[in-house]
Protein backbone atom coordinates (compact mmCIF):
# COMPACT_ATOMS: atom_id res chain seq x y z
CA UNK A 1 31.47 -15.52 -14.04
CA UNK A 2 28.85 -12.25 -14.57
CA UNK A 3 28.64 -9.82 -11.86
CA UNK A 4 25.97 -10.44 -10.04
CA UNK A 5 23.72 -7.60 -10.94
CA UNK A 6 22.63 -4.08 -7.96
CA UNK A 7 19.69 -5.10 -5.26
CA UNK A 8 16.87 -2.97 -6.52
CA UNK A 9 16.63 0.42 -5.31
CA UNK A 10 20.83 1.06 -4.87
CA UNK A 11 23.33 2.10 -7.20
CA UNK A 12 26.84 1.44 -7.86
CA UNK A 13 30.09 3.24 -7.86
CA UNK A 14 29.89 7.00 -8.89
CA UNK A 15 32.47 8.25 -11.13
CA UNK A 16 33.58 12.15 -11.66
CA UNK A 17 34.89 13.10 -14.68
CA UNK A 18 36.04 16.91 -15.86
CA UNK A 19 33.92 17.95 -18.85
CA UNK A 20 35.98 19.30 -22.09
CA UNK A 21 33.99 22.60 -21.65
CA UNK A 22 34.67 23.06 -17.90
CA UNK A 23 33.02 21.43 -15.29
CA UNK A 24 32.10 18.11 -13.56
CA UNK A 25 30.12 15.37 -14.35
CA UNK A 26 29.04 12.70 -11.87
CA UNK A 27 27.55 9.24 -13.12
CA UNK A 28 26.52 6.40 -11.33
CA UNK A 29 24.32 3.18 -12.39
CA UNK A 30 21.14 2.83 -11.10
CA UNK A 31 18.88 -0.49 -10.68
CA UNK A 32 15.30 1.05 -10.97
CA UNK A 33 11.90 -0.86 -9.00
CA UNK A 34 11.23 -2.21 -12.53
CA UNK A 35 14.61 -4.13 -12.49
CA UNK A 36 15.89 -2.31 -15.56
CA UNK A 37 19.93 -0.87 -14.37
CA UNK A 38 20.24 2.79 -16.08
CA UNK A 39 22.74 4.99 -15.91
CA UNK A 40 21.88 8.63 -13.78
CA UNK A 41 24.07 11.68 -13.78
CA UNK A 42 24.00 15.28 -12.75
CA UNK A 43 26.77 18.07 -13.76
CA UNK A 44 28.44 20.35 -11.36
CA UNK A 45 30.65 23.33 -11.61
CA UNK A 46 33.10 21.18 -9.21
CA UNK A 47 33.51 17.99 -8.71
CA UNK A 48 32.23 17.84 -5.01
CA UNK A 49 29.00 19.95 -6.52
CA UNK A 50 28.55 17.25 -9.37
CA UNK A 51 28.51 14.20 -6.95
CA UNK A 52 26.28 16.08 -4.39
CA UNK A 53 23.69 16.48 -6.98
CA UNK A 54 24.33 13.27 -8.43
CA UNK A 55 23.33 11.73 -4.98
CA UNK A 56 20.70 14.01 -4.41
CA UNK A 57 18.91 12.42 -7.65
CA UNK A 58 19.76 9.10 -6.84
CA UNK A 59 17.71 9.82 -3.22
CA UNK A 60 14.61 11.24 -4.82
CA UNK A 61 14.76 8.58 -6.96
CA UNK A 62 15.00 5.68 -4.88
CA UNK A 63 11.80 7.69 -2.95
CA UNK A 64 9.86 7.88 -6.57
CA UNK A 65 10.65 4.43 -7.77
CA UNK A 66 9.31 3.26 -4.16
CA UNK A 67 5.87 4.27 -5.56
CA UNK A 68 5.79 7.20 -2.34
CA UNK A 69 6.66 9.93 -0.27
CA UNK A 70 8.18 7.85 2.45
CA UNK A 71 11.53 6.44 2.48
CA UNK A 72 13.91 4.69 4.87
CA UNK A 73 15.65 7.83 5.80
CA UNK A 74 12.20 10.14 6.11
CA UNK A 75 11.57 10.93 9.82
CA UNK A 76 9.01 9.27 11.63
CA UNK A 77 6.90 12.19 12.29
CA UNK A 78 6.77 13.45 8.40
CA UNK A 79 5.82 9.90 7.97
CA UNK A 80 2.86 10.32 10.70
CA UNK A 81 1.98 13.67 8.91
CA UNK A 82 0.92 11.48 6.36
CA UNK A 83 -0.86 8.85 7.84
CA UNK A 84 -3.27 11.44 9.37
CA UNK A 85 -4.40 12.52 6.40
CA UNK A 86 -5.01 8.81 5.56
CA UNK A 87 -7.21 8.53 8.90
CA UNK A 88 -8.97 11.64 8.01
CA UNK A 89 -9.95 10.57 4.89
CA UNK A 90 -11.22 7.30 6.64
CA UNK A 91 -13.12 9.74 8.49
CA UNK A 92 -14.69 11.44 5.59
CA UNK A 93 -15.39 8.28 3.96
CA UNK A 94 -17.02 6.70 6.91
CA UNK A 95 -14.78 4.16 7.56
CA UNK A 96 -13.65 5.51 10.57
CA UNK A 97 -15.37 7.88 13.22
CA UNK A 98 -14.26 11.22 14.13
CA UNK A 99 -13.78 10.00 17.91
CA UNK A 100 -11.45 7.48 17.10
CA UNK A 101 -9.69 9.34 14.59
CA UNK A 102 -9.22 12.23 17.75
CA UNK A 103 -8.08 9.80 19.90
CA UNK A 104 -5.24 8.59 17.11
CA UNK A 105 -4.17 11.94 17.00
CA UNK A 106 -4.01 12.75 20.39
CA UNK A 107 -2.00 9.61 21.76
CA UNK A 108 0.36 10.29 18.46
CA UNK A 109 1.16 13.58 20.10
CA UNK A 110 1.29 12.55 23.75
CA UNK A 111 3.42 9.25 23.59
CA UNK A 112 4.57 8.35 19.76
CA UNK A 113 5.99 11.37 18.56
CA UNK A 114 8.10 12.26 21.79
CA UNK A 115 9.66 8.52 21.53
CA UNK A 116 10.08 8.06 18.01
CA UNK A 117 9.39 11.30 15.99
CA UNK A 118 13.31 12.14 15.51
CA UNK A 119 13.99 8.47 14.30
CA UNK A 120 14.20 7.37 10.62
CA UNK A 121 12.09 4.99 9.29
CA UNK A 122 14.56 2.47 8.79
CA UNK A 123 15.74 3.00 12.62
CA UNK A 124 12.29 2.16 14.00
CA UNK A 125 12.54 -1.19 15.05
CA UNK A 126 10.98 -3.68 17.09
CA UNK A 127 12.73 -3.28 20.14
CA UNK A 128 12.14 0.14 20.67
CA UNK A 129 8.53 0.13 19.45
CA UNK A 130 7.84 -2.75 22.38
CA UNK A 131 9.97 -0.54 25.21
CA UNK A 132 7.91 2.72 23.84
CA UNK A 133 4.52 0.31 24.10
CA UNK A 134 5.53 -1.75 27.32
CA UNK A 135 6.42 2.04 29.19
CA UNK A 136 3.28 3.20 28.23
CA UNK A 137 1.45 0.24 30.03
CA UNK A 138 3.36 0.62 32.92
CA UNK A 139 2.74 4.26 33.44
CA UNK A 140 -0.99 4.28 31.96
CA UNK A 141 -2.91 1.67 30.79
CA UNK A 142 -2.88 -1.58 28.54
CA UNK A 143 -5.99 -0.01 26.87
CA UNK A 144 -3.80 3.07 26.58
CA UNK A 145 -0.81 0.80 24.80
CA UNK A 146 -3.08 -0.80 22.67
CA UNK A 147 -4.26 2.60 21.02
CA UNK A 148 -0.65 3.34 20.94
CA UNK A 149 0.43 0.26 19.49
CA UNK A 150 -2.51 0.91 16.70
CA UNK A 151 -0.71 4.38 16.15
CA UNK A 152 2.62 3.32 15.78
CA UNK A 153 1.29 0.27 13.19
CA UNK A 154 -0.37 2.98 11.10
CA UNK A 155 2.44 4.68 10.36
CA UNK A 156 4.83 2.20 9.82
CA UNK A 157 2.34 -0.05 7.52
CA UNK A 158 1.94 2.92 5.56
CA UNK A 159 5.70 3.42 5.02
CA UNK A 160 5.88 -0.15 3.88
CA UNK A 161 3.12 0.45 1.33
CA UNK A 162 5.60 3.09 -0.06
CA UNK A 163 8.36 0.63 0.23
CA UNK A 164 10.31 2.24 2.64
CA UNK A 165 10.35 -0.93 5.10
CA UNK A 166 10.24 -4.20 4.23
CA UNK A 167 8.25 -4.92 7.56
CA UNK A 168 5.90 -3.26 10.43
CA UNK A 169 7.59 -3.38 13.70
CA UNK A 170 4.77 -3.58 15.56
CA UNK A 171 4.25 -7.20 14.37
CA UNK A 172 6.63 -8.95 16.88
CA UNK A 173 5.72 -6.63 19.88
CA UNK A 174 5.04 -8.38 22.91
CA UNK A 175 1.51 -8.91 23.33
CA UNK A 176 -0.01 -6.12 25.99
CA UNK A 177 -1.73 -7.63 28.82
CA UNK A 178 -4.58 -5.94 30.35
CA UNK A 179 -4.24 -8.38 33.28
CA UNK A 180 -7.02 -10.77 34.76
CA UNK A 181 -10.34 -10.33 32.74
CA UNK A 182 -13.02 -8.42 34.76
CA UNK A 183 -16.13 -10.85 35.52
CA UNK A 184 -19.39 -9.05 33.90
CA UNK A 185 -21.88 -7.82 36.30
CA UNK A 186 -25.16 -7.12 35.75
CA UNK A 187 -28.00 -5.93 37.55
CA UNK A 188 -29.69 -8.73 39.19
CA UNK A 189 -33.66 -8.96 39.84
CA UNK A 190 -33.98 -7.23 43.07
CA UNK A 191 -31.09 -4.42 42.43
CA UNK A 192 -32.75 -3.54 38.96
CA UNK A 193 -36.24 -2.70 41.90
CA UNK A 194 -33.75 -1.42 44.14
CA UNK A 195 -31.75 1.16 41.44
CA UNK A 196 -35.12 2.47 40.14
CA UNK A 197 -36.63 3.12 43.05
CA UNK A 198 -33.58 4.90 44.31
CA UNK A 199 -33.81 7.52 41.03
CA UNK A 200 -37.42 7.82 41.21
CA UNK A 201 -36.62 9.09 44.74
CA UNK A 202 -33.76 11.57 43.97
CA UNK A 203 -35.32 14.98 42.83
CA UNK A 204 -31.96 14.99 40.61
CA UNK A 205 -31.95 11.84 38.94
CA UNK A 206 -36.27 12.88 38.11
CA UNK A 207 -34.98 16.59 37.13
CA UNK A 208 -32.52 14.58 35.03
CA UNK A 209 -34.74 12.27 33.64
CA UNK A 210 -32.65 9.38 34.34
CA UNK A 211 -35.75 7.09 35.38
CA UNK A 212 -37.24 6.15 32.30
CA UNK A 213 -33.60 6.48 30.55
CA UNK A 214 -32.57 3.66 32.38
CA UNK A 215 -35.80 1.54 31.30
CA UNK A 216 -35.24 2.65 27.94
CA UNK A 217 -31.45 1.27 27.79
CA UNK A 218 -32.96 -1.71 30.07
CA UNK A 219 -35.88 -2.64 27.62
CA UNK A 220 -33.31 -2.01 24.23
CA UNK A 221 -30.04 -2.74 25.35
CA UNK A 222 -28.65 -0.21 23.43
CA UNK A 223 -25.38 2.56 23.96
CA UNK A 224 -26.10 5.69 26.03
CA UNK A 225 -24.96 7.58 22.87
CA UNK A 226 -27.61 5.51 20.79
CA UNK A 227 -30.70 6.38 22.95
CA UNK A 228 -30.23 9.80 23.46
CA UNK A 229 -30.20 9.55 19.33
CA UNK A 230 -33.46 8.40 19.16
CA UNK A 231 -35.97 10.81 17.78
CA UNK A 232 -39.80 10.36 17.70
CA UNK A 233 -40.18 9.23 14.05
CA UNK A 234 -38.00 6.58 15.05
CA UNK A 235 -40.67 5.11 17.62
CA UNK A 236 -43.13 2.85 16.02
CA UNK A 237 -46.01 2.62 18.45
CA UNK A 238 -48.35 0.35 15.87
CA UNK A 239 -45.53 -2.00 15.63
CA UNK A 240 -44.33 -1.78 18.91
CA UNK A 241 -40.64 -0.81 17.75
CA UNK A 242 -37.97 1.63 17.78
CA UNK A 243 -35.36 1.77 14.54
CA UNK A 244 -31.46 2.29 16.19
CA UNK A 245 -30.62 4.48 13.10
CA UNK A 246 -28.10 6.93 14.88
CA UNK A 247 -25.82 7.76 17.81
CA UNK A 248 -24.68 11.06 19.13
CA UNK A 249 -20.78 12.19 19.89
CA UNK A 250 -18.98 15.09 20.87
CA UNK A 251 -16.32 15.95 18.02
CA UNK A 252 -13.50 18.02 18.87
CA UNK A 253 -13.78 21.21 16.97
CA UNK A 254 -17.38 20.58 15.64
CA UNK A 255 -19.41 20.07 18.99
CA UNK A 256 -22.24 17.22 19.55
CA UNK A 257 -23.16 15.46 16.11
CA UNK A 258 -25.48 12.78 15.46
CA UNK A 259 -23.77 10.38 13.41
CA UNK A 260 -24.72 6.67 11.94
CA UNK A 261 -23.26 3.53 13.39
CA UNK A 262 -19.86 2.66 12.17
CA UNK A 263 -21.35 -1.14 11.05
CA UNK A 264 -24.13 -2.27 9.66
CA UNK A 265 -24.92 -4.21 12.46
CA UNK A 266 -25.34 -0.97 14.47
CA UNK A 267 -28.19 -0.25 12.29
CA UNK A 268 -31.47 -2.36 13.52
CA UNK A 269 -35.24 -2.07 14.49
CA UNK A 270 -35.81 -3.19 17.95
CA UNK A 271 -39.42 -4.78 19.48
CA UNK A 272 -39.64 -2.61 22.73
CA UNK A 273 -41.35 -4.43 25.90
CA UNK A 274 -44.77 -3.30 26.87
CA UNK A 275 -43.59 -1.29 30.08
CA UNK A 276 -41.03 0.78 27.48
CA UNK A 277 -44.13 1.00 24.92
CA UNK A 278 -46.43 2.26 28.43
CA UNK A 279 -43.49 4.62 29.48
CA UNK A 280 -43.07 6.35 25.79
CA UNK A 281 -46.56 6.54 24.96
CA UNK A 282 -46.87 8.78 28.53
CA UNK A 283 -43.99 10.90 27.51
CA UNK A 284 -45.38 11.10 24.28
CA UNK A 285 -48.43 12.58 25.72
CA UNK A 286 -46.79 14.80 28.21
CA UNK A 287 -45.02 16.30 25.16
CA UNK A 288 -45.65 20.33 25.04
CA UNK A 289 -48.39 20.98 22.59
CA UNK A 290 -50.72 18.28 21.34
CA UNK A 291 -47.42 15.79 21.31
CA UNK A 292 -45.06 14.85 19.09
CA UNK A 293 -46.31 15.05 15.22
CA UNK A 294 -45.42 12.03 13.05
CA UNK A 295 -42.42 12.48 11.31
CA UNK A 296 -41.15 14.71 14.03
CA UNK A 297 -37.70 14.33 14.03
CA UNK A 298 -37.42 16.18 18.16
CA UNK A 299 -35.42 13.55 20.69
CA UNK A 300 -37.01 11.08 22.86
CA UNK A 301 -34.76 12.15 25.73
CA UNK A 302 -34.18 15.89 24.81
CA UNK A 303 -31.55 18.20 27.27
CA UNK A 304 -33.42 20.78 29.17
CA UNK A 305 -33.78 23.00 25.88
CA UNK A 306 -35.28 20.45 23.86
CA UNK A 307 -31.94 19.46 21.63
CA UNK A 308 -29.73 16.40 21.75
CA UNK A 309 -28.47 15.47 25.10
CA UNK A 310 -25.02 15.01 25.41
CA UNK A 311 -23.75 11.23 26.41
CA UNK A 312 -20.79 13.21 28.60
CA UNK A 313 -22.61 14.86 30.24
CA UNK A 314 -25.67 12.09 31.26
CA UNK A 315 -22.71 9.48 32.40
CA UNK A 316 -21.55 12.77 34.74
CA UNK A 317 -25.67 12.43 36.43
CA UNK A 318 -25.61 8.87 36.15
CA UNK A 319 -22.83 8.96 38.47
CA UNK A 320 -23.79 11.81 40.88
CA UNK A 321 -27.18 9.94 41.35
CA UNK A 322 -25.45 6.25 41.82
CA UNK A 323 -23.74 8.02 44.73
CA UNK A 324 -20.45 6.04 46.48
CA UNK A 325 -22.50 3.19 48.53
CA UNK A 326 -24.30 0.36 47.54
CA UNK A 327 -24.58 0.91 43.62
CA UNK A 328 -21.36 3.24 43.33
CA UNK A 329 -20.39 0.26 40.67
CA UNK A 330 -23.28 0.96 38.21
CA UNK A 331 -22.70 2.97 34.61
CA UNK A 332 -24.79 3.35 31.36
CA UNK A 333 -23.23 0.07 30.07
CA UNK A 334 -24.32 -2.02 33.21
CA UNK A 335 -27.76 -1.60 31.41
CA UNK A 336 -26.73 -3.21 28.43
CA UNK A 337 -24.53 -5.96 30.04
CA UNK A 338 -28.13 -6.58 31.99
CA UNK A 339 -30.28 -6.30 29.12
CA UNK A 340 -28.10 -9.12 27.06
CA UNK A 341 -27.91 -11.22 30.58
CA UNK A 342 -31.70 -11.56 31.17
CA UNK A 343 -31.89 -12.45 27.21
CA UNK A 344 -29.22 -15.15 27.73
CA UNK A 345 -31.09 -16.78 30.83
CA UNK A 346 -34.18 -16.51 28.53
CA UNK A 347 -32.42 -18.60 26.46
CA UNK A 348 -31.86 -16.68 23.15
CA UNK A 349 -29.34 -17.73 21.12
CA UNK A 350 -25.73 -15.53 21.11
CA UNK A 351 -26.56 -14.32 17.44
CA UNK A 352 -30.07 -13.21 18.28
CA UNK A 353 -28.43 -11.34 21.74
CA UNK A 354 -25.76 -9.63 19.38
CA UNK A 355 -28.74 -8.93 16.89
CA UNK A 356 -30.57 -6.68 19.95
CA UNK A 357 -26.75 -5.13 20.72
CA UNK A 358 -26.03 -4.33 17.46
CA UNK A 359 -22.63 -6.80 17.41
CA UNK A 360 -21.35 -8.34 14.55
CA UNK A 361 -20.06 -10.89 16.64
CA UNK A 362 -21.75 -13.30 19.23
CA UNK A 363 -18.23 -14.20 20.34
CA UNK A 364 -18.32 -10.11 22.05
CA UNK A 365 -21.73 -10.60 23.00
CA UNK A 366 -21.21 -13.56 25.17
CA UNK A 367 -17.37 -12.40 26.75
CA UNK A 368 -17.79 -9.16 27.33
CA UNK A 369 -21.55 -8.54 27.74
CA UNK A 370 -23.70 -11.69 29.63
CA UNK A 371 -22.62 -12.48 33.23
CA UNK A 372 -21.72 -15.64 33.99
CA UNK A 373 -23.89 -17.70 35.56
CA UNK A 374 -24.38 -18.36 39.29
CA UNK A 375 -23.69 -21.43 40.79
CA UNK A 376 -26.38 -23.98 39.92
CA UNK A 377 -27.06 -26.53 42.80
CA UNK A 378 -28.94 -28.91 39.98
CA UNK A 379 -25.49 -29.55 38.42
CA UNK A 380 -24.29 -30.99 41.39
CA UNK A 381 -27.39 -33.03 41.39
CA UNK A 382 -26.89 -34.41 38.33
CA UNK A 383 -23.32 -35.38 39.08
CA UNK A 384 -24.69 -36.95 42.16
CA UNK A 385 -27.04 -39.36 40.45
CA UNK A 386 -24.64 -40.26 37.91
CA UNK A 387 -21.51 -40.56 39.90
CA UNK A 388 -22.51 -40.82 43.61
CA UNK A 389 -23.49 -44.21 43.84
């Protein structure tokens, strides 16, 4: 019966033999990724330094025939090493944007490496990936975990790519709760009269210019980051529409950038109400010198220089003029949850809603931002009629 032949990527039996001019010569087989069995050896002037070397090839071999850098017995954080440069690539390319790729980093320093840096590749397994992720929960967040979890499946799908696991660990984690689903609240009728008239009464909030901000991000349902973005070429007054062409972030390292939506969907020309049409044209005309030109490419909502206004630092008003009573609950995305709310009781379809929020899918748009319903007495009504008698 034929030997059954080596599992690809191992080798067999090494042999030492003295060589007739002095020396050592170590040779083992070796089963290569294309499933051909050669023979590999390495000289030495003993025999201990023959079969060192001879194993020493058979390693880097094993690591080039994998196709990769990475193998079973590379440590987790030289294997990490190289996944960043992957994700900054992403970054470069567009695929990715330099906030998330910041945050990668930083929870890959703060939680992954001090758990699993020291461990081989091949020791990384799904046990203690789902201990590392569910202790993380515990002490942080599930939204924390979940980044994590996206960290530590980064680097181990790129070590299988170079062959150096056969499968991600991460894969048969336990699934990380972020507990009972917060209800979406928007601002109703009365509190949207109620907010406003609060900010038009706070010499802050006016110094800040968070009035017409907030009927801005009412009126477009855009992110914070998005209108402060907007520049005057952008505004169509003819048309009656604003293009959503940009957003502005804070980059570690570079400062405040203005940046293009990661998805195409981000990318859209809103119609803007008459009040926001009314409220731009006046700022328009209050603009220093005869207004803005066309073409001008100055922000809507400019900082108190006249340059882009930092998101950070406009959620930090937002919440010194909300105060801690009555709408201490409010933030910049409360506008947007409200905006896609009052489309959704105007009965626009969930495609056309994620259209205006710049979604690529209505399934987000209807869980995460349109409020549920209140309790509608005609239901009851109807049940009545049918079922009453």
């Amino acid at each position: 019966m034929a030997r059954p032949p080596l599992p690809v990527g191992t080798h067999g039996k090494i042999k030492v033999t003295r060589k007739p001019g002095g020396g050592f010569v170590a040779k083992a087989k070796y089963r290569d990724f294309d499933g051909v069995t050669r023979l590999v050896e390495r000289s030495g002037h003993t025999e201990t330094a023959a079969r060192n070397r001879l194993r020493e090839a058979l390693r880097d071999r094993s690591a080039q025939s994998a196709g990769g850098l990475i193998t079973g017995d590379t440590k987790f954080s030289a294997a990490a090493d190289l996944w960043l440069r992957e994700v900054s690539s992403a970054v470069e390319t567009g695929d990715l944007s330099p906030n998330s790729a910041y945050l990668y980093e930083r929870q890959l320093c703060n939680y992954v490496l001090p758990a699993l840096g020291e461990l081989r590749i091949r020791e990384v397994t799904t046990p203690r990936v789902d201990v590392l992720l569910q202790a993380v929960r515990k002490r942080r967040s599930a939204a924390t975990a979940k980044v994590v979890r996206s960290v530590v499946s980064g680097v181990m799908g790129l070590a299988a790519r170079h062959g150096a696991t056969a499968t991600n660990p991460t894969r048969e984690t336990k699934k990380i709760s972020s507990g009972g689903q917060r209800s979406v609240r928007a601002l109703t009728a009365d509190e949207r009269v109620r907010w406003l008239a609060q900010l038009e009464a706070d010499p802050f909030a006016v110094r800040k210019d968070l009035p017409d901000l907030t009927r801005f991000m009412l009126a477009t349902g855009v992110r914070i980051g998005e209108a402060l973005a907007v520049s005057w070429d952008e505004v169509d007054f003819d048309a009656r529409t604003v293009d959503i062409e940009w957003t502005l972030v804070r980059i570690r390292g570079e400062g405040l950038r203005r940046i293009p939506p990661k998805t195409d969907s981000g990318r859209r020309v809103l119609p803007l109400p008459l009040f926001a049409v009314e409220m731009l044209q006046r700022r328009a005309a209050a603009y220093p010198g005869e207004g803005p030109a066309i073409g001008a490419a100055a922000p809507v909502f400019p900082d108190t220089a006249g340059g882009w206004r930092d998101p950070s630092n406009t959620r930090r008003d937002l919440r010194t003029a909300r105060g801690t009573e009555g709408f201490a609950w409010v933030t910049s995305h409360v506008f947007r949850k409200t905006c896609a709310t009052i489309l959704d009781e105007a009965r626009f379809t969930p495609r056309q809603i994620a259209d205006q929020l710049g979604h690529a899918r209505p399934s987000l748009t209807q869980d995460v931002y349109v409020a549920r319903k209140m309790a509608n007495p005609a239901a009851a009504d109807a049940l009545h009629d049918e079922l009453g008698t």
